[in-house]
PDB file of N, CA and C in Angstrom:
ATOM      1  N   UNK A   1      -5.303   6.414   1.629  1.00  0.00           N
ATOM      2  CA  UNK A   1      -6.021   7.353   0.793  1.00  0.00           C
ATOM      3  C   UNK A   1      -7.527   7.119   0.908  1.00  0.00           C
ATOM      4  N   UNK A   2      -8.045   5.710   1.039  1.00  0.00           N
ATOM      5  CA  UNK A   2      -9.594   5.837   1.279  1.00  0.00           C
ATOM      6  C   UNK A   2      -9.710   6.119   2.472  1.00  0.00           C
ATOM      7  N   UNK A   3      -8.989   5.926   3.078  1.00  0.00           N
ATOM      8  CA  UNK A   3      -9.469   6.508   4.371  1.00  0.00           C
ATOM      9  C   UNK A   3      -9.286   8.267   4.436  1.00  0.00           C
ATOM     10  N   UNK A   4      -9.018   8.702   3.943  1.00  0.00           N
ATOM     11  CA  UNK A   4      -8.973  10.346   4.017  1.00  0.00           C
ATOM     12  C   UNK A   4      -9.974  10.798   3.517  1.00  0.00           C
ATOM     13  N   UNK A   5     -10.582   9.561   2.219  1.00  0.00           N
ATOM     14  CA  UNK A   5     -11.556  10.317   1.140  1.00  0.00           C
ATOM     15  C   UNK A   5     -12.716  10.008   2.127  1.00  0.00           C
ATOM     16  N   UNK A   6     -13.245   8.636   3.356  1.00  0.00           N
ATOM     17  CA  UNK A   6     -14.049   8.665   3.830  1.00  0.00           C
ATOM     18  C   UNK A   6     -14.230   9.625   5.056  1.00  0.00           C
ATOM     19  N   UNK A   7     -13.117   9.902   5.247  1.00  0.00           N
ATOM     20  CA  UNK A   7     -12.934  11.080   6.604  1.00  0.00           C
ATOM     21  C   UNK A   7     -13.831  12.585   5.739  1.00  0.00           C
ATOM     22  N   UNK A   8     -13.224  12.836   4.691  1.00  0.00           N
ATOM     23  CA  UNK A   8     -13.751  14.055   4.362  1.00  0.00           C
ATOM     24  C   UNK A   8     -15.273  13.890   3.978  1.00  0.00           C
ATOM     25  N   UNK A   9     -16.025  12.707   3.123  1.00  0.00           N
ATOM     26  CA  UNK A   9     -17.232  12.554   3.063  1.00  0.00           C
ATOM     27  C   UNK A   9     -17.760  12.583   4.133  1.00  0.00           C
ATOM     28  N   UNK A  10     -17.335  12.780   5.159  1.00  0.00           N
ATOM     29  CA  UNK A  10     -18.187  13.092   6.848  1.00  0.00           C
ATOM     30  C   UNK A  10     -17.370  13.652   7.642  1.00  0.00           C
ATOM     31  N   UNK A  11     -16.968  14.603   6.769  1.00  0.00           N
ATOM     32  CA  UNK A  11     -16.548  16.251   7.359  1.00  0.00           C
ATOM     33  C   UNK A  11     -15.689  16.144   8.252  1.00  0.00           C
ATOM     34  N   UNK A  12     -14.827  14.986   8.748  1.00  0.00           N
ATOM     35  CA  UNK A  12     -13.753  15.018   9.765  1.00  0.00           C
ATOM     36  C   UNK A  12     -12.462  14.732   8.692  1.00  0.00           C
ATOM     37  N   UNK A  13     -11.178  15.031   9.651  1.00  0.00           N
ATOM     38  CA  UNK A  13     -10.230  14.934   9.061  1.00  0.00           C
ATOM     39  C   UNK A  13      -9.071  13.940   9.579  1.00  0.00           C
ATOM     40  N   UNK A  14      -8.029  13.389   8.572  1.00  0.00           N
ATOM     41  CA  UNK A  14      -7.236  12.703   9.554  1.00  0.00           C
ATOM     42  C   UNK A  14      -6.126  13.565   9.779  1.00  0.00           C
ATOM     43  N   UNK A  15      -5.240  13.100  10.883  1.00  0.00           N
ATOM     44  CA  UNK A  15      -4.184  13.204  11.647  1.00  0.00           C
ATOM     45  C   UNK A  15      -3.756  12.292  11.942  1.00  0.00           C
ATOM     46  N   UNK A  16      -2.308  12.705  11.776  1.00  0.00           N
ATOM     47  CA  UNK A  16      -1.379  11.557  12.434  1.00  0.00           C
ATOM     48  C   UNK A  16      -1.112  12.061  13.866  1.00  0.00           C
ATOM     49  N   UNK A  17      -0.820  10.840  14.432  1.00  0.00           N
ATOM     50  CA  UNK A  17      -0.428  11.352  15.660  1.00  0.00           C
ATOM     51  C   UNK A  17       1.114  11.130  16.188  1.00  0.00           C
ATOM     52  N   UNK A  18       1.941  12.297  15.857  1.00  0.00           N
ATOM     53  CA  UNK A  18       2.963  12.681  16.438  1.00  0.00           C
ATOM     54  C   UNK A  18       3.996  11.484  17.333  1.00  0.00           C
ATOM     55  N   UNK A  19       3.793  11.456  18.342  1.00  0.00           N
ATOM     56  CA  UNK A  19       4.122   9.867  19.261  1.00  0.00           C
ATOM     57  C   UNK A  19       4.155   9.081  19.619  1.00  0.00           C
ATOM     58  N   UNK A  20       3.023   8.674  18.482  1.00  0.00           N
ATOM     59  CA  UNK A  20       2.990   7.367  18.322  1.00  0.00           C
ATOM     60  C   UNK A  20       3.989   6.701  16.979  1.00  0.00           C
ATOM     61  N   UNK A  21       4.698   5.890  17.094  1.00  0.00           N
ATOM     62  CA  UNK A  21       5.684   5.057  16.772  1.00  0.00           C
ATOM     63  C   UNK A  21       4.897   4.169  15.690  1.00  0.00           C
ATOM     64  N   UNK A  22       5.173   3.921  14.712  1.00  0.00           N
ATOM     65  CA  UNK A  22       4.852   2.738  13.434  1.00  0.00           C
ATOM     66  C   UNK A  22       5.766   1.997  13.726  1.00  0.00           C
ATOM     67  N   UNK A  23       5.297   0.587  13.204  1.00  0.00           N
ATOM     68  CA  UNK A  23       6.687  -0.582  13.323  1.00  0.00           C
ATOM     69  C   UNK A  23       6.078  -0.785  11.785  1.00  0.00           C
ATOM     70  N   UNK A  24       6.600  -1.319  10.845  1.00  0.00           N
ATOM     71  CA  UNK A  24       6.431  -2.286   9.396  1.00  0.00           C
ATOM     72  C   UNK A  24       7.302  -3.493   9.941  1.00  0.00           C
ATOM     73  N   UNK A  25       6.526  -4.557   8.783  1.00  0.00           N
ATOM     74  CA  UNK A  25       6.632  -5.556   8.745  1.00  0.00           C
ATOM     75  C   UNK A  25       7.694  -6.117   7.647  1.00  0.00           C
ATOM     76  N   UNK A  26       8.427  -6.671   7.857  1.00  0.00           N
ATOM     77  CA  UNK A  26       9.685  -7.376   6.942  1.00  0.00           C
ATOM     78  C   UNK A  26       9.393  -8.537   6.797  1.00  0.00           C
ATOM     79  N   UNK A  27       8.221  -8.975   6.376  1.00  0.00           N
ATOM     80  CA  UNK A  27       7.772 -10.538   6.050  1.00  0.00           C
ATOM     81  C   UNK A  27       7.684 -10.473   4.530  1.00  0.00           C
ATOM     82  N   UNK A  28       7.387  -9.776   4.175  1.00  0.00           N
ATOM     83  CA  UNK A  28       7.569 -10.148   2.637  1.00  0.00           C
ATOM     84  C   UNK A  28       8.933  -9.471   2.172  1.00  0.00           C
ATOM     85  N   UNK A  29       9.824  -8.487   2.517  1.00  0.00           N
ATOM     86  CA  UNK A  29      11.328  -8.741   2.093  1.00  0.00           C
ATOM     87  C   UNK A  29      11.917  -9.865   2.545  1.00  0.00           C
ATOM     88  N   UNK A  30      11.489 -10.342   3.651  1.00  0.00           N
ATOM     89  CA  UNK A  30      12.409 -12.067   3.953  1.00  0.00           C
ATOM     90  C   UNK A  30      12.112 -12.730   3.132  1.00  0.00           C
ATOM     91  N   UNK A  31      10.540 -12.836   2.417  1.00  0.00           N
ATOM     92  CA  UNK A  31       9.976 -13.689   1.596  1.00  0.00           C
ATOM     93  C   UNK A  31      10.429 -13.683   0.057  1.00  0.00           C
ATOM     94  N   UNK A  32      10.677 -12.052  -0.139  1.00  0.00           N
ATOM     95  CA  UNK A  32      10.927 -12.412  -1.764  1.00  0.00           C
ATOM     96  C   UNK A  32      12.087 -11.788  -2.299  1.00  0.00           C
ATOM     97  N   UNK A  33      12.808 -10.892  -0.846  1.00  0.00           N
ATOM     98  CA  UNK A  33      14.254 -10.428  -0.799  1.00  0.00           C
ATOM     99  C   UNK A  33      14.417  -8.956  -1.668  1.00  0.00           C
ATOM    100  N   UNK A  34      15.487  -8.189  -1.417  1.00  0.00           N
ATOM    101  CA  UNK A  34      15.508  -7.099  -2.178  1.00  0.00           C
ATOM    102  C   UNK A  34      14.972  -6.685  -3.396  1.00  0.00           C
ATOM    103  N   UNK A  35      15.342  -7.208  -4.556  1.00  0.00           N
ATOM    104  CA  UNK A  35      14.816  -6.765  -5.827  1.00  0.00           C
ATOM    105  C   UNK A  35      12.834  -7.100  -6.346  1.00  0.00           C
ATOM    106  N   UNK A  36      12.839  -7.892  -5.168  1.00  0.00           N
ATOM    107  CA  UNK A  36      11.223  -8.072  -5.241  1.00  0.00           C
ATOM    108  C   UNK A  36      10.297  -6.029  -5.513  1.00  0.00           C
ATOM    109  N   UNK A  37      11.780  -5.286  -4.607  1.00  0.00           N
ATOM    110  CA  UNK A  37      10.170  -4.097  -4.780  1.00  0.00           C
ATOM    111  C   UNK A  37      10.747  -3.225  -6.008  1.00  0.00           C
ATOM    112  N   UNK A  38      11.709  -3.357  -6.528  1.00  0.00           N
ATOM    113  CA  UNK A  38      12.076  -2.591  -7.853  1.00  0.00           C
ATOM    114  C   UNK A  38      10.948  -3.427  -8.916  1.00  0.00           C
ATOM    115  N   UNK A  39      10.458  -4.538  -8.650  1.00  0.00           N
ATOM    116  CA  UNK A  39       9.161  -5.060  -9.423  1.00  0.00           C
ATOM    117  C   UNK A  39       7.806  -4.008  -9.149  1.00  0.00           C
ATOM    118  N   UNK A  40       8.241  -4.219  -7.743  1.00  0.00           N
ATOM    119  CA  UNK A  40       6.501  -3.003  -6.841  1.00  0.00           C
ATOM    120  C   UNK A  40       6.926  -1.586  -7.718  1.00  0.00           C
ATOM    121  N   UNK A  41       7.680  -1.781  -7.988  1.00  0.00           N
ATOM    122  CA  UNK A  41       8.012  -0.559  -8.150  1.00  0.00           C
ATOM    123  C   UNK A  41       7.374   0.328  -9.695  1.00  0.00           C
ATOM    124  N   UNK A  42       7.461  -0.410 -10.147  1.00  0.00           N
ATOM    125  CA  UNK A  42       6.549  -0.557 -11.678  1.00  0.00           C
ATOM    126  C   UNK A  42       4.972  -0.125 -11.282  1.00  0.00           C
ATOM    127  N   UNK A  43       4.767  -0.933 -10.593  1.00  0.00           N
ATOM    128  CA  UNK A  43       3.337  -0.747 -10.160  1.00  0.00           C
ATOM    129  C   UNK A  43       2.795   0.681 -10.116  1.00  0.00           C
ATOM    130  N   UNK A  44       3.738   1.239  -9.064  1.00  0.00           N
ATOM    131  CA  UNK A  44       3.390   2.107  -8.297  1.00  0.00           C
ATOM    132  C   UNK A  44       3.491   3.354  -9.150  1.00  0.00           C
ATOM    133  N   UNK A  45       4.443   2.915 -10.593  1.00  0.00           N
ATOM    134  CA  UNK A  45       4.725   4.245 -11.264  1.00  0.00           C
ATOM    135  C   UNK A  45       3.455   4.279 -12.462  1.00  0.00           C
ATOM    136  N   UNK A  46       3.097   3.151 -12.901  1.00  0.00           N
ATOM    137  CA  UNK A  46       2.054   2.940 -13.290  1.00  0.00           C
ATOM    138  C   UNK A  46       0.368   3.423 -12.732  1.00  0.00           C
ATOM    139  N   UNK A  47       0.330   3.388 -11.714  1.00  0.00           N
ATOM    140  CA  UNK A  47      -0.497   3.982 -10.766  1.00  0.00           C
ATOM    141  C   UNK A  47      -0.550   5.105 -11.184  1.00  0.00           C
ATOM    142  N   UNK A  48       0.788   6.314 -11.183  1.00  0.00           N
ATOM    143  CA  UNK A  48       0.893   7.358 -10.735  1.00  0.00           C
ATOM    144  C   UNK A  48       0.756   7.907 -12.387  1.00  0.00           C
ATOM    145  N   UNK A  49       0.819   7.390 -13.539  1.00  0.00           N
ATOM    146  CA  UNK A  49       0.628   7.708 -14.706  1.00  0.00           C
ATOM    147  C   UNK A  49      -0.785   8.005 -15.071  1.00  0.00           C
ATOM    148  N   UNK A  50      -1.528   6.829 -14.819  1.00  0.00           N
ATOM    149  CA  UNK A  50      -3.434   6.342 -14.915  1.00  0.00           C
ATOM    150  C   UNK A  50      -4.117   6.262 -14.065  1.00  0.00           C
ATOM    151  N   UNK A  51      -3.411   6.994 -12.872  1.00  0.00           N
ATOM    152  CA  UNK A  51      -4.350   7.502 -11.634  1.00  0.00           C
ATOM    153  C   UNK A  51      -5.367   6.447 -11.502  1.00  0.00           C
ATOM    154  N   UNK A  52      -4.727   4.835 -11.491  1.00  0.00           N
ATOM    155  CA  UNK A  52      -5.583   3.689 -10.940  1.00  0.00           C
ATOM    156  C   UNK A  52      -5.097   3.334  -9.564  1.00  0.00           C
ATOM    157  N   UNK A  53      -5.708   3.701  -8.728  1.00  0.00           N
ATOM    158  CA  UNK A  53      -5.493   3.524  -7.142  1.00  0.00           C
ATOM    159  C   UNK A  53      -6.161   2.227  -6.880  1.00  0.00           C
ATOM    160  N   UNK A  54      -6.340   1.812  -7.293  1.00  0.00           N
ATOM    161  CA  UNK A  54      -8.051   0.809  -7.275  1.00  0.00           C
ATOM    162  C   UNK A  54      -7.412  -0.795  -8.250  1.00  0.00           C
ATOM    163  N   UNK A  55      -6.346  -1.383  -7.687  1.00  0.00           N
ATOM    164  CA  UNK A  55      -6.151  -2.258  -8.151  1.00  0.00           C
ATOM    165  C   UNK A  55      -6.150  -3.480  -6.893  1.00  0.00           C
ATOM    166  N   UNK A  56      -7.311  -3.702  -6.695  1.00  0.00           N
ATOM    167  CA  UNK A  56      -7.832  -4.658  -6.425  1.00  0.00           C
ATOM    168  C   UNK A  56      -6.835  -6.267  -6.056  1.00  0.00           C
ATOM    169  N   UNK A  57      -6.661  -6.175  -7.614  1.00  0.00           N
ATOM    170  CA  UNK A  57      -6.647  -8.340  -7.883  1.00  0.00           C
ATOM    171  C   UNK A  57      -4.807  -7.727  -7.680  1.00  0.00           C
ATOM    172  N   UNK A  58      -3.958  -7.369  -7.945  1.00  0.00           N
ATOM    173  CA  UNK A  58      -2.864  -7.133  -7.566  1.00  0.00           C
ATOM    174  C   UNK A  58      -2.659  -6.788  -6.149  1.00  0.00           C
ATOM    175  N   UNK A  59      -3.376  -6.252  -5.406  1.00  0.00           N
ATOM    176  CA  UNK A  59      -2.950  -6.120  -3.732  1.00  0.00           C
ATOM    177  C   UNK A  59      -3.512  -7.859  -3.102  1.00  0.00           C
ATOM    178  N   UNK A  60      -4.933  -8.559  -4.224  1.00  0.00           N
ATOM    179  CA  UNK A  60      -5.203  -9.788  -3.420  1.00  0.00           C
ATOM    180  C   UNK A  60      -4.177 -10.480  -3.471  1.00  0.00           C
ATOM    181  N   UNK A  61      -2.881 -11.005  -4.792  1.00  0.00           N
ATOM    182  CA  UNK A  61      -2.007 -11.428  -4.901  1.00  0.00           C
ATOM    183  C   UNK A  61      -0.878 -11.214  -4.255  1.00  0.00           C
ATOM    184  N   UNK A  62      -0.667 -10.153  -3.929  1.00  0.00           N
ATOM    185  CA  UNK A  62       0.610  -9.525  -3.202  1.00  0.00           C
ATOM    186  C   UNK A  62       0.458 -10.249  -1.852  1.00  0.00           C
ATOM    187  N   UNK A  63      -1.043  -9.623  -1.211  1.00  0.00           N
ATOM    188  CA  UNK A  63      -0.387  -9.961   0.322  1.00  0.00           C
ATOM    189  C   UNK A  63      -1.546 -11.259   0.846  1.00  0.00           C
ATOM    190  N   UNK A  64      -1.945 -11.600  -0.098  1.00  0.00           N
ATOM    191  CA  UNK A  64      -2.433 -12.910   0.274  1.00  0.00           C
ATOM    192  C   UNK A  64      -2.667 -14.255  -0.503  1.00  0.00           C
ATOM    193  N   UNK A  65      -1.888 -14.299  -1.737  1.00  0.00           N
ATOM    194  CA  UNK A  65      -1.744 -15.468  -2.831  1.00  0.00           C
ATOM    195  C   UNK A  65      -0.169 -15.013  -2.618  1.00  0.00           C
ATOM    196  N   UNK A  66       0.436 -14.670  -2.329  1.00  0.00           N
ATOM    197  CA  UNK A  66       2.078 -14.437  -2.587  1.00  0.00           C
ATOM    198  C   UNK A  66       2.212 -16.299  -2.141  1.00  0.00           C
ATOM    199  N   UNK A  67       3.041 -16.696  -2.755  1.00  0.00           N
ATOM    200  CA  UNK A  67       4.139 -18.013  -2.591  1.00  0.00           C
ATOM    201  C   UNK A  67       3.217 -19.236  -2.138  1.00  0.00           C
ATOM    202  N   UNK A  68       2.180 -19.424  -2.418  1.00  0.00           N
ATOM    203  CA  UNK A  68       0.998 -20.328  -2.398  1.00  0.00           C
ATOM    204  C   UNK A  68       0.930 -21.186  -3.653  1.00  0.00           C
TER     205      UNK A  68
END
């Protein structure tokens, strides 16, 4: 999403590109196993209530204080 909002502040747009292939990463379901994202999951509905996109200290914890 910031990246769309900085694409449009300078008048270009994004695209996906079609054939190119995504891989994701399964390092943190190995790490904290299924029911870890019905937790994310809160988050995300929370987000979507108070339109806070912008949580910061929860993404530093997630993917870089996780199990430290």
């Amino acid at each position: 999403m910031a990246l769309r909002r900085l694409g449009k502040a300078r008048g270009q747009k994004l695209k996906r590109l079609s054939r190119v292939k995504a891989l994701g990463c399964t390092r943190k379901f190995d790490q904290f196993g299924d029911w870890h994202y019905f937790g994310m999951l809160g988050h995300v509905i929370k987000s979507f209530i108070t339109w806070n996109w912008h949580d910061e200290d929860l993404a530093e914890r997630y993917w870089y204080n996780s199990g430290r």
